[in-house]
N, C-alpha and C. Protein backbone atom coordinates (compact mmCIF):
# COMPACT_ATOMS: atom_id res chain seq x y z
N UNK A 1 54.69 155.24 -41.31
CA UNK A 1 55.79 154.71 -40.55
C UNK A 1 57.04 154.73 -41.43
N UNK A 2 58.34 155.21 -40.82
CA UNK A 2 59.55 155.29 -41.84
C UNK A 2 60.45 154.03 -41.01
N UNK A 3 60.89 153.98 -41.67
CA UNK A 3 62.02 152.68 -41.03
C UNK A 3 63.32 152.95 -42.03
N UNK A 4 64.69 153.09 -41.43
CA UNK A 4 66.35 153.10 -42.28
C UNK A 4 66.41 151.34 -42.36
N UNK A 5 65.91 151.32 -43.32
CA UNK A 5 66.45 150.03 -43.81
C UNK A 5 68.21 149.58 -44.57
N UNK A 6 68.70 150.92 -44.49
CA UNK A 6 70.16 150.51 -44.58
C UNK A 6 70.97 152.10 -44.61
N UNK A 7 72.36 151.92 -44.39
CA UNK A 7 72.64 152.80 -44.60
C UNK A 7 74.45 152.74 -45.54
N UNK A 8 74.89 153.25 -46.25
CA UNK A 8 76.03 153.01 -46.76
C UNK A 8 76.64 154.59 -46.70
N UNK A 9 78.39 154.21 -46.35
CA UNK A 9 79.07 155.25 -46.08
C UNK A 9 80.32 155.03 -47.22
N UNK A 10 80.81 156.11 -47.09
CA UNK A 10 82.38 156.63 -48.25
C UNK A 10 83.02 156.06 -47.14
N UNK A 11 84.40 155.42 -47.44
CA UNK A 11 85.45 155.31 -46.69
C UNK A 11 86.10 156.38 -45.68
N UNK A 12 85.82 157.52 -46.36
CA UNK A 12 86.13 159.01 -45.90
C UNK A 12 85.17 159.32 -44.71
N UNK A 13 83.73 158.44 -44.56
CA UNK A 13 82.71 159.52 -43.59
C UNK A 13 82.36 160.83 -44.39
N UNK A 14 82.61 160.82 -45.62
CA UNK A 14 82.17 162.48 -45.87
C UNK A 14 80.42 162.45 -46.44
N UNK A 15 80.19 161.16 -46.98
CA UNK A 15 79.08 160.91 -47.88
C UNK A 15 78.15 159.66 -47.17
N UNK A 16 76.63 159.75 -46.77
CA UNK A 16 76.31 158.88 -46.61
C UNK A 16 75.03 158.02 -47.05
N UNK A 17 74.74 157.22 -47.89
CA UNK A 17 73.18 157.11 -48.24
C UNK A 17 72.69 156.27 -47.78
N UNK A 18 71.21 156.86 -47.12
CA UNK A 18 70.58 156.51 -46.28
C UNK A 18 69.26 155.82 -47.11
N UNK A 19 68.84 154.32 -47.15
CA UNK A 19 67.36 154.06 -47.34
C UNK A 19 66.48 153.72 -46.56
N UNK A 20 65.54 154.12 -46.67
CA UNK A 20 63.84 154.65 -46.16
C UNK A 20 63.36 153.68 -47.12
N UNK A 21 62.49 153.13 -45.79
CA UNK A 21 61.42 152.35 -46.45
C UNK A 21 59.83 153.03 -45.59
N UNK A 22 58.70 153.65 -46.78
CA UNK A 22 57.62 154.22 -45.62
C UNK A 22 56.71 153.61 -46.23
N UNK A 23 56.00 152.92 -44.85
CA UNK A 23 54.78 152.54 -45.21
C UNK A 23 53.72 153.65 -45.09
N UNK A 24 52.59 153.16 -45.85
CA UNK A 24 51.23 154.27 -46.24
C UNK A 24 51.26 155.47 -47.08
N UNK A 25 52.53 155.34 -48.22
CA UNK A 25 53.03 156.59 -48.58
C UNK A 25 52.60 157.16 -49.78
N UNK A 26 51.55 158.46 -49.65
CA UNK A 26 50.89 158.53 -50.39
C UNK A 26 51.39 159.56 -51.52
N UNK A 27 52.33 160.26 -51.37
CA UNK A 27 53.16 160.75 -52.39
C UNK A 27 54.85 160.86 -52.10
N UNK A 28 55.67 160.08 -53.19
CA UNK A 28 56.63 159.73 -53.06
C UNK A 28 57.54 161.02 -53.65
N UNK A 29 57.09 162.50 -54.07
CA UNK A 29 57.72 163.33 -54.15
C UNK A 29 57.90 164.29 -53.13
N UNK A 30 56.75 164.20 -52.80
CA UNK A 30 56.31 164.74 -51.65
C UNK A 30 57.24 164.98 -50.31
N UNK A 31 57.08 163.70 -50.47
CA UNK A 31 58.41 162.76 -49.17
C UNK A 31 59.57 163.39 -49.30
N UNK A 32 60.62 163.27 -50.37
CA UNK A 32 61.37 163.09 -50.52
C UNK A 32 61.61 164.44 -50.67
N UNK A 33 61.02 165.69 -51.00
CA UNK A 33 60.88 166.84 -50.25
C UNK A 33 61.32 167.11 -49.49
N UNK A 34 60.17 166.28 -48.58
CA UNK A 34 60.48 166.98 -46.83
C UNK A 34 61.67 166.43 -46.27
N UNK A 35 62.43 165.04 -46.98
CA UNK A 35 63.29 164.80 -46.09
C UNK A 35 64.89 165.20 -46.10
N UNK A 36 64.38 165.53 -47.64
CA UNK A 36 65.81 166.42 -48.09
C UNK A 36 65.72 168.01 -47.35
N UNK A 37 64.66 168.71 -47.07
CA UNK A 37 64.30 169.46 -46.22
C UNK A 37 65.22 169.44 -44.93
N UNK A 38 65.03 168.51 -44.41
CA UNK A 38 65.16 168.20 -43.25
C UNK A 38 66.59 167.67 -42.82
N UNK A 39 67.55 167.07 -44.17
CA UNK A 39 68.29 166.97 -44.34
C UNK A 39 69.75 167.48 -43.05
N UNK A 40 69.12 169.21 -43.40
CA UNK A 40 70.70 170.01 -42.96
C UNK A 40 70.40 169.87 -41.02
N UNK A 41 68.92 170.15 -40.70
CA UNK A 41 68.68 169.51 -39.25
C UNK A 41 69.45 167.76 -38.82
N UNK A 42 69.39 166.72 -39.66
CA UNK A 42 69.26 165.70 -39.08
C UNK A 42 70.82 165.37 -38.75
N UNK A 43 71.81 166.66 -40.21
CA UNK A 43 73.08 166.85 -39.69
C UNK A 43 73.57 167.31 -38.47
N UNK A 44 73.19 168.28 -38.09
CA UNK A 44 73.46 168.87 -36.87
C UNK A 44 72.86 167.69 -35.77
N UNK A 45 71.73 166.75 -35.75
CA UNK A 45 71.92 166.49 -34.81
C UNK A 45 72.88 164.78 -35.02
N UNK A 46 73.22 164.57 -35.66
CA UNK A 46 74.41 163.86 -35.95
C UNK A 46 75.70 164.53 -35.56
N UNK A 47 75.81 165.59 -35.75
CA UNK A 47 77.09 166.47 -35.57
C UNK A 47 77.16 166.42 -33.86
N UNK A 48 76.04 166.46 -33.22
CA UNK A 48 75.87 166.35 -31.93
C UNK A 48 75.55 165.24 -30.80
N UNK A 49 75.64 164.01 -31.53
CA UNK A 49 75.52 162.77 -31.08
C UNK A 49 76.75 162.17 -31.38
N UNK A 50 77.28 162.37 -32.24
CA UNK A 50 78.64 161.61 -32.87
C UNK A 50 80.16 162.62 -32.86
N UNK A 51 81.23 161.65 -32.59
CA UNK A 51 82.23 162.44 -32.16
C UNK A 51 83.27 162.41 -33.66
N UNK A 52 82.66 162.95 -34.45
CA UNK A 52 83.55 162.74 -36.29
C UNK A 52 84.28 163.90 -36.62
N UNK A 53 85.06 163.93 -37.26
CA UNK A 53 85.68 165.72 -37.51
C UNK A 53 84.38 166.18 -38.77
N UNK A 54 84.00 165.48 -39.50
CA UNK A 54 83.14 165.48 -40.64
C UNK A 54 81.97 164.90 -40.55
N UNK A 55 80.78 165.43 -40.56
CA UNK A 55 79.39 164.99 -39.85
C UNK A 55 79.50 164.99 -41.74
N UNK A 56 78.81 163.83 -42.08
CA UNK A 56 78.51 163.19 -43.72
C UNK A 56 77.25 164.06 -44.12
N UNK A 57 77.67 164.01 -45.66
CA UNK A 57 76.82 164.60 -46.06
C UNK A 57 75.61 163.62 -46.50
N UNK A 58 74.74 163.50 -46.05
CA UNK A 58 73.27 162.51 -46.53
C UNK A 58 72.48 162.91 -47.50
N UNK A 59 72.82 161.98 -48.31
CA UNK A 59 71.22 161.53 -49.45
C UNK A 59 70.35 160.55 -48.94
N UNK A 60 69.62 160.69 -49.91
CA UNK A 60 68.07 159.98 -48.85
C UNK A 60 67.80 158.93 -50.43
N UNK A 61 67.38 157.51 -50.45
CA UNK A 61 66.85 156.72 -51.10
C UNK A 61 65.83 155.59 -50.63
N UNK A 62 64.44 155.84 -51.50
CA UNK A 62 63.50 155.13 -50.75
C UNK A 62 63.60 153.80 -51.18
N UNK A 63 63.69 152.70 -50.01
CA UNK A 63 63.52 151.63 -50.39
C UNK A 63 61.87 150.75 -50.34
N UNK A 64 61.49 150.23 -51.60
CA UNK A 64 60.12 149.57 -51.12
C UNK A 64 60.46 147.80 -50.73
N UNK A 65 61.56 147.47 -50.47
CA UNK A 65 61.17 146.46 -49.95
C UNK A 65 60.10 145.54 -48.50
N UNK A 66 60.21 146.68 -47.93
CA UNK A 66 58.88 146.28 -46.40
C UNK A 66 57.77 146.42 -47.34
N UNK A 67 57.55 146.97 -48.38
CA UNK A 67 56.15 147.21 -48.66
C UNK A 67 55.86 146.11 -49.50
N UNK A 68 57.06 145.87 -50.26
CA UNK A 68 57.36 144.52 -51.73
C UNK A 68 56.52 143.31 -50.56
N UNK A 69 57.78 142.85 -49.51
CA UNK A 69 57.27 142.17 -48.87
C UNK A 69 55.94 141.74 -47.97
N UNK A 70 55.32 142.78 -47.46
CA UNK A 70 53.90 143.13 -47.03
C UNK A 70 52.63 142.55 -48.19
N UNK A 71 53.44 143.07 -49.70
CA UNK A 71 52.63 142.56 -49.92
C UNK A 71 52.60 141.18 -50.59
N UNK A 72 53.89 140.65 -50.69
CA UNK A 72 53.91 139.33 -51.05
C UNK A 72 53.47 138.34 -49.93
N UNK A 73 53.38 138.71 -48.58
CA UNK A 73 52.55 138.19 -47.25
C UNK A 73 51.12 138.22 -47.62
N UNK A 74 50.43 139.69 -47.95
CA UNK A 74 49.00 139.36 -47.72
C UNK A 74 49.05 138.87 -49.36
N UNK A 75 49.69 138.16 -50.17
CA UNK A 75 49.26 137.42 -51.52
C UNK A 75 49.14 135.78 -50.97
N UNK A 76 50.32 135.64 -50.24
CA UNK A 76 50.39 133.82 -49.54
C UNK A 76 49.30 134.05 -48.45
N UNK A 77 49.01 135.26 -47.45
CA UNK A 77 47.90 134.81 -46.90
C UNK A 77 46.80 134.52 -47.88
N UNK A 78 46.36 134.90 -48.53
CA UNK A 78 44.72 135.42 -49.18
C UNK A 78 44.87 133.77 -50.06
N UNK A 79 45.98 132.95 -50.34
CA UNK A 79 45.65 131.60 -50.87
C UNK A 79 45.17 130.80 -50.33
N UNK A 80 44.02 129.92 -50.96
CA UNK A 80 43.47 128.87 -49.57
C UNK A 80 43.96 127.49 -50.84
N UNK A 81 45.20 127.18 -49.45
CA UNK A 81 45.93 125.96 -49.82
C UNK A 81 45.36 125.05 -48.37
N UNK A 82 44.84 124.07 -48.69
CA UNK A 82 44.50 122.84 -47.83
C UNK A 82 46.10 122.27 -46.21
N UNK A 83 45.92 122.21 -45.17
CA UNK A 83 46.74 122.06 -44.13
C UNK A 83 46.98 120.96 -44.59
N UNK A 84 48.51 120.58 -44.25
CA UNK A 84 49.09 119.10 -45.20
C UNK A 84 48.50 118.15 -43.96
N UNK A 85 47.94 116.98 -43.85
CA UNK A 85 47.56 116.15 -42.89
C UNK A 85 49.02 115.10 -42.23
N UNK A 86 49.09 114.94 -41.11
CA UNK A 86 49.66 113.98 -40.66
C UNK A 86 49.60 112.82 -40.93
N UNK A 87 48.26 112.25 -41.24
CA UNK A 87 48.29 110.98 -41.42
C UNK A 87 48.86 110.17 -42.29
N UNK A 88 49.29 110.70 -43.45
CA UNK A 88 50.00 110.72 -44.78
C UNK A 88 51.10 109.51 -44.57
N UNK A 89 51.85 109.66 -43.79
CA UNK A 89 52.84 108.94 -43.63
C UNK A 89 52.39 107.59 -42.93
């Protein structure tokens, strides 16, 4: 699964970097391959959705925060901390 977890632009529109966060990702060169690959396609269809004189030029940066977080979730799940009781008070 890929998810744009952000994206930052030049004042100009000429430059734009894009971060990717993928879960299950089993080679991170790999990736980053195909998406620079894929790159000069994802322009054109930007060039064709958007009304800019200058369709940006994109870099690609992977972010692991969904994954950072995923797994700082299953670390607080997997603790067995006792349910605080009501009666306390």
């Amino acid at each position: 699964m890929i998810s744009i977890t952000g994206v930052e632009t030049t004042g100009d529109l000429k430059f734009c970097k894009v971060y990717l966060s993928v879960l299950g990702l089993e080679s991170e060169k790999e990736f980053m391959k195909g998406i620079k690959s894929a790159s000069g396609w994802l322009r054109h269809e930007l060039g064709q959705k958007l009304s800019l004189r200058n369709v940006p030029q994109l870099t690609f940066t992977l972010d692991h925060s969904i994954e950072h977080g995923a797994r700082i979730n299953q670390i607080l799940s997997d603790l067995d901390i006792p349910e605080d009781s009501q009666d306390e008070y």
